[in-house]
PDB file of N, CA and C in Angstrom:
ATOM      1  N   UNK A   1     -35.065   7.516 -44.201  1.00  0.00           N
ATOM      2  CA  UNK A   1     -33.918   6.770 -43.727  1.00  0.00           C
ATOM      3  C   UNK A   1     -32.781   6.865 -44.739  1.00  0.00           C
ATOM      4  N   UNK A   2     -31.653   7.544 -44.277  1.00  0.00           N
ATOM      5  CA  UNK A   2     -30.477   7.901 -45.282  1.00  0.00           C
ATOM      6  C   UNK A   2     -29.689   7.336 -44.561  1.00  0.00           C
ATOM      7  N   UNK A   3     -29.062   6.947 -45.586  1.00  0.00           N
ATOM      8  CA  UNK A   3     -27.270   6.425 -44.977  1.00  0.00           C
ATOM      9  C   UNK A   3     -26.176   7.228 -45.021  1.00  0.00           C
ATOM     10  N   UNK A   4     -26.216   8.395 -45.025  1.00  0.00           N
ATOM     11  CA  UNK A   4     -24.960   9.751 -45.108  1.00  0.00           C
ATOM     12  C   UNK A   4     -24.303   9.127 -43.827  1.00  0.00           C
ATOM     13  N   UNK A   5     -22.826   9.421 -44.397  1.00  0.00           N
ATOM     14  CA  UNK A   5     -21.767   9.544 -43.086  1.00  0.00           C
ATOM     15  C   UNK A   5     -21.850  10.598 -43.070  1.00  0.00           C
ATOM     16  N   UNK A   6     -21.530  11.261 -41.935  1.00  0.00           N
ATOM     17  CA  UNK A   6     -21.299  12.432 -41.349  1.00  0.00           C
ATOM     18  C   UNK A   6     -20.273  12.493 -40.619  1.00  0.00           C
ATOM     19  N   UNK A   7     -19.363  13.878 -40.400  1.00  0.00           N
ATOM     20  CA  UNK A   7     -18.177  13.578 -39.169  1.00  0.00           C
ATOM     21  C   UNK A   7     -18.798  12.840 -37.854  1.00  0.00           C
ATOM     22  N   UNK A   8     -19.903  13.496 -37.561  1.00  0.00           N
ATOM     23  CA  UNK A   8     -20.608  12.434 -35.942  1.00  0.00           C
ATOM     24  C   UNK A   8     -20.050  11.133 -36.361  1.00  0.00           C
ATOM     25  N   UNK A   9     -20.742  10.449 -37.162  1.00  0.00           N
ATOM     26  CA  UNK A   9     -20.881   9.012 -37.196  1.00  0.00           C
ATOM     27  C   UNK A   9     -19.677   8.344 -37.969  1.00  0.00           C
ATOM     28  N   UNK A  10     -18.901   8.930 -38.796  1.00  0.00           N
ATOM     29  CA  UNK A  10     -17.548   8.857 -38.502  1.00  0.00           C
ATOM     30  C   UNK A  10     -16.770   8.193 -37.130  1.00  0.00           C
ATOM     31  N   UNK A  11     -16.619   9.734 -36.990  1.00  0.00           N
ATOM     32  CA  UNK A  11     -15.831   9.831 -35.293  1.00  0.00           C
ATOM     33  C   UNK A  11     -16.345   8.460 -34.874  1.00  0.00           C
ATOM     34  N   UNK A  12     -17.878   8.052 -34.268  1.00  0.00           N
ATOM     35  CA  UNK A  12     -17.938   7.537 -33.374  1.00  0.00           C
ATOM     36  C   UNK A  12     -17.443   5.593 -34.352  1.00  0.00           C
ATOM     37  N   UNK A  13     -17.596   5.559 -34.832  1.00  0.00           N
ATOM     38  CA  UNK A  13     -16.847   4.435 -35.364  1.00  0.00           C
ATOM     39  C   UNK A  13     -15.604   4.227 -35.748  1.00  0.00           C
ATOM     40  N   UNK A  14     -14.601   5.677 -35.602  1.00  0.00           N
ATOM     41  CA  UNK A  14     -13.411   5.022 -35.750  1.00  0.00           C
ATOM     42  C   UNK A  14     -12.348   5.198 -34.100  1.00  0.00           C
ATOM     43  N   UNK A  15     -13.544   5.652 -33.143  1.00  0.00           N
ATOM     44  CA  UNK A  15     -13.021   6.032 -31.975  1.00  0.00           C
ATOM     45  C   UNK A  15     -13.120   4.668 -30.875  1.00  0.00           C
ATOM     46  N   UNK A  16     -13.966   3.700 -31.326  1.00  0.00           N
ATOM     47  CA  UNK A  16     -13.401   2.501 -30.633  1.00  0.00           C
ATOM     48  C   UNK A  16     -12.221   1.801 -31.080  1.00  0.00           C
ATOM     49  N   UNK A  17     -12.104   2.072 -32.188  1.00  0.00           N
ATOM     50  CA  UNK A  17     -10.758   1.262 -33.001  1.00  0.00           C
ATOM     51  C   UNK A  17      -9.323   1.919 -32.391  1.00  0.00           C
ATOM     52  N   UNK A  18      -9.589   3.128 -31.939  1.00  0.00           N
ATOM     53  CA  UNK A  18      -8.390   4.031 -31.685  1.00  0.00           C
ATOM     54  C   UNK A  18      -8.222   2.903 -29.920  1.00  0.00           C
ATOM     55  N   UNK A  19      -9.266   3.642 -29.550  1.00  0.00           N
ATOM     56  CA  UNK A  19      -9.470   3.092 -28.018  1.00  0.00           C
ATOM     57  C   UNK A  19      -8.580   1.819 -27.554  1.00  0.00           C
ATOM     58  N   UNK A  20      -9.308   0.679 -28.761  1.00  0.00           N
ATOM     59  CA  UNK A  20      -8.665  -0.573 -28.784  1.00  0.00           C
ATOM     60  C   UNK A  20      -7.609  -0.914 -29.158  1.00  0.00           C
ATOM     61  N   UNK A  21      -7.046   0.055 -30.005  1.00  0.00           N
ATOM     62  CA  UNK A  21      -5.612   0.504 -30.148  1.00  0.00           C
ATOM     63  C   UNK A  21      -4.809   0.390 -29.131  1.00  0.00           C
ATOM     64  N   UNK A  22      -5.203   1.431 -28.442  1.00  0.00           N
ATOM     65  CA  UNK A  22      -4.254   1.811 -27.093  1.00  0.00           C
ATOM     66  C   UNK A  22      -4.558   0.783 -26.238  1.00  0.00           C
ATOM     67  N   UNK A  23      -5.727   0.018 -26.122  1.00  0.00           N
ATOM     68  CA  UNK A  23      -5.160  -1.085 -24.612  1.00  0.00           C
ATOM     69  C   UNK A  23      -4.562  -2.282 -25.259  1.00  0.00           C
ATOM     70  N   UNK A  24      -4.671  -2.575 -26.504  1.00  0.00           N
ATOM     71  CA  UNK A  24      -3.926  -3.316 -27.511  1.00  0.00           C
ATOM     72  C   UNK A  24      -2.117  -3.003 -27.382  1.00  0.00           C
ATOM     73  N   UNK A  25      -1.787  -1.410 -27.068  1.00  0.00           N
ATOM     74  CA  UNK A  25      -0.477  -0.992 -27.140  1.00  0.00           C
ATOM     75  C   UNK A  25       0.166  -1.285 -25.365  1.00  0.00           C
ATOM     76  N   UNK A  26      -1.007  -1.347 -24.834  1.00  0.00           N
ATOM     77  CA  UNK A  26      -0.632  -1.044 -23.284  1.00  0.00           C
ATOM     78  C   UNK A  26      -0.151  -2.335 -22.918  1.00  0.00           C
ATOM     79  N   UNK A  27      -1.498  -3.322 -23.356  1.00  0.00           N
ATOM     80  CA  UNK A  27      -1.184  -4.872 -22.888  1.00  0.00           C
ATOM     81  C   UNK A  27      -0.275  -5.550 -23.526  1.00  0.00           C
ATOM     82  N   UNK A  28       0.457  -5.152 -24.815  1.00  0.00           N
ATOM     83  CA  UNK A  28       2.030  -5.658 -24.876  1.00  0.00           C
ATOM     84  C   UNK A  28       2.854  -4.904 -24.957  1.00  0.00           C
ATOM     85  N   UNK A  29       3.038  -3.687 -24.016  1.00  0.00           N
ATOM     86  CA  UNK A  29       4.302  -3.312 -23.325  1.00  0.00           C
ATOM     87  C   UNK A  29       3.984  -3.640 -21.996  1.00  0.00           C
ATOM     88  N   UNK A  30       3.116  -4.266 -21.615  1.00  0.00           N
ATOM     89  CA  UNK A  30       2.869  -4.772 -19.863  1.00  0.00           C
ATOM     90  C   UNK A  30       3.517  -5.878 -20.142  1.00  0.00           C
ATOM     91  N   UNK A  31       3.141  -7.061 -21.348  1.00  0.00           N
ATOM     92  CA  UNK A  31       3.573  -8.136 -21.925  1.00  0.00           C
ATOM     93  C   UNK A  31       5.551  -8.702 -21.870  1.00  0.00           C
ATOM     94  N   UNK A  32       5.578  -7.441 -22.820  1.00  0.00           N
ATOM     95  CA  UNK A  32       7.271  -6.940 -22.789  1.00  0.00           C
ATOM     96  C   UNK A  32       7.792  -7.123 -21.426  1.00  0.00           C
ATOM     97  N   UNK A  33       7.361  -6.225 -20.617  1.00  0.00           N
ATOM     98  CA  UNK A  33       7.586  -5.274 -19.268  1.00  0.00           C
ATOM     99  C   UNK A  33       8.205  -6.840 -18.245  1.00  0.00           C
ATOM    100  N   UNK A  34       7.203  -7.524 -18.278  1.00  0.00           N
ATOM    101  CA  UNK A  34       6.583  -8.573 -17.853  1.00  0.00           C
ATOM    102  C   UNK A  34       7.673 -10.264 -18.007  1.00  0.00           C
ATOM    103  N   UNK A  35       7.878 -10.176 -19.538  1.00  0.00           N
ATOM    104  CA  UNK A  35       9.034 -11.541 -20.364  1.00  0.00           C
ATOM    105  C   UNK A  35       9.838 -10.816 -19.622  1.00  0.00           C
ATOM    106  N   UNK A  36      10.916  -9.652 -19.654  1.00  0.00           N
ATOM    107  CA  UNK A  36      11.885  -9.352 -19.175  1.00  0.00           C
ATOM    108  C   UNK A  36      12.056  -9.135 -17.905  1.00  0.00           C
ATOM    109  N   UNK A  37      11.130  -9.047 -16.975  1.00  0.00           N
ATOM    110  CA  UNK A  37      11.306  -9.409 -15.625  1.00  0.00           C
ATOM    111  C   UNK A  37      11.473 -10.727 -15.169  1.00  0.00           C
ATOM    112  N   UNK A  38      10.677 -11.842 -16.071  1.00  0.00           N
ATOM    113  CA  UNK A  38      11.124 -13.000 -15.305  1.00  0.00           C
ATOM    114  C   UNK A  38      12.115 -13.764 -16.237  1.00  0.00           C
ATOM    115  N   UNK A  39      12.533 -12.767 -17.299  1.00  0.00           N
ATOM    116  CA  UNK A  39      14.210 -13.383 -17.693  1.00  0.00           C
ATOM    117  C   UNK A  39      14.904 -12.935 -17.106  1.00  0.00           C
ATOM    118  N   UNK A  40      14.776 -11.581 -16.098  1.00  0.00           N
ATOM    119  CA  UNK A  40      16.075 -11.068 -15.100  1.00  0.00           C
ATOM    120  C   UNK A  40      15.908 -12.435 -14.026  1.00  0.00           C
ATOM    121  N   UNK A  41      14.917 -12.840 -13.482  1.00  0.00           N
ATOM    122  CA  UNK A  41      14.789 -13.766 -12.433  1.00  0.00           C
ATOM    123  C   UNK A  41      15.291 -15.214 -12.771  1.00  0.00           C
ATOM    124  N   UNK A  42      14.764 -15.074 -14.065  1.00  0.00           N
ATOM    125  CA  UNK A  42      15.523 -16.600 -14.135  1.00  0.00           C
ATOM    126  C   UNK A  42      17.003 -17.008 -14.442  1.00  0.00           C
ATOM    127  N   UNK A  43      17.533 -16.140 -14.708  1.00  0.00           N
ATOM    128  CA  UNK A  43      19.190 -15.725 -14.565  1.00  0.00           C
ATOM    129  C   UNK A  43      19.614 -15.884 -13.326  1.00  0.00           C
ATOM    130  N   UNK A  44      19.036 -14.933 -12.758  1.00  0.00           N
ATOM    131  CA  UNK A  44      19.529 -14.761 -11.332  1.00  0.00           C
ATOM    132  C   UNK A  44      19.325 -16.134 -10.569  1.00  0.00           C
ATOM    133  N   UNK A  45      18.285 -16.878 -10.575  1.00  0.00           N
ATOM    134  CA  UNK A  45      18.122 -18.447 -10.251  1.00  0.00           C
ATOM    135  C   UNK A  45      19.075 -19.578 -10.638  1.00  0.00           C
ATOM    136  N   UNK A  46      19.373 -19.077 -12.505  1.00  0.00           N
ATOM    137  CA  UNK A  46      20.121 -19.984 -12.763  1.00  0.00           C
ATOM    138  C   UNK A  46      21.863 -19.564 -11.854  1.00  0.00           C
ATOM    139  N   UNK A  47      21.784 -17.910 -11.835  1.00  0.00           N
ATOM    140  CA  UNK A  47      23.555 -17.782 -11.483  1.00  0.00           C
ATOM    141  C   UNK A  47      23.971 -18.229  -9.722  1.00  0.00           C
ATOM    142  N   UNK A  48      22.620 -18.156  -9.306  1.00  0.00           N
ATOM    143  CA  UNK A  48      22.748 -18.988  -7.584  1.00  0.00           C
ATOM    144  C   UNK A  48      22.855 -19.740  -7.608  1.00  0.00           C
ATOM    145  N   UNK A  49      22.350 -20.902  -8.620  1.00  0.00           N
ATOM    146  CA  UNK A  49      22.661 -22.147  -8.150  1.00  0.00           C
ATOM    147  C   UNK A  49      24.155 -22.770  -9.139  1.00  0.00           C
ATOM    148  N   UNK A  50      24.505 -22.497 -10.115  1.00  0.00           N
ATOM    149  CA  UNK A  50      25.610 -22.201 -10.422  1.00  0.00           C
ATOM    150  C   UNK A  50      26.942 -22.301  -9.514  1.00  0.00           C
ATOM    151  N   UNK A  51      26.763 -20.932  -8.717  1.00  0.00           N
ATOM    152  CA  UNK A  51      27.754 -20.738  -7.143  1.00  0.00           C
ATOM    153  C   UNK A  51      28.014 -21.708  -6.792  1.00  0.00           C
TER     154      UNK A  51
END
């Protein structure tokens, strides 16, 4: 029983971190995507009733 890293066992431990990276990057530009749609709406709510 050795404990050598190897590229295999490498890779496979830094390839969930990447993974989780990216839905980490996805779910706050959905986030972003998301605040600025319902600050266009709530403008638009506030400029109707405004009128």
């Amino acid at each position: 029983m050795t404990d050598k890293i190897t590229p295999d066992t490498a890779a496979a431990r830094t390839k969930p971190a990447t993974k989780g990276k990216t839905r980490e990057d996805r779910l706050k530009a959905a986030l972003k995507a998301n605040m600025a749609k319902r600050k266009a709406q709530a403008k638009a709510r506030s400029a109707d009733t405004a009128d």
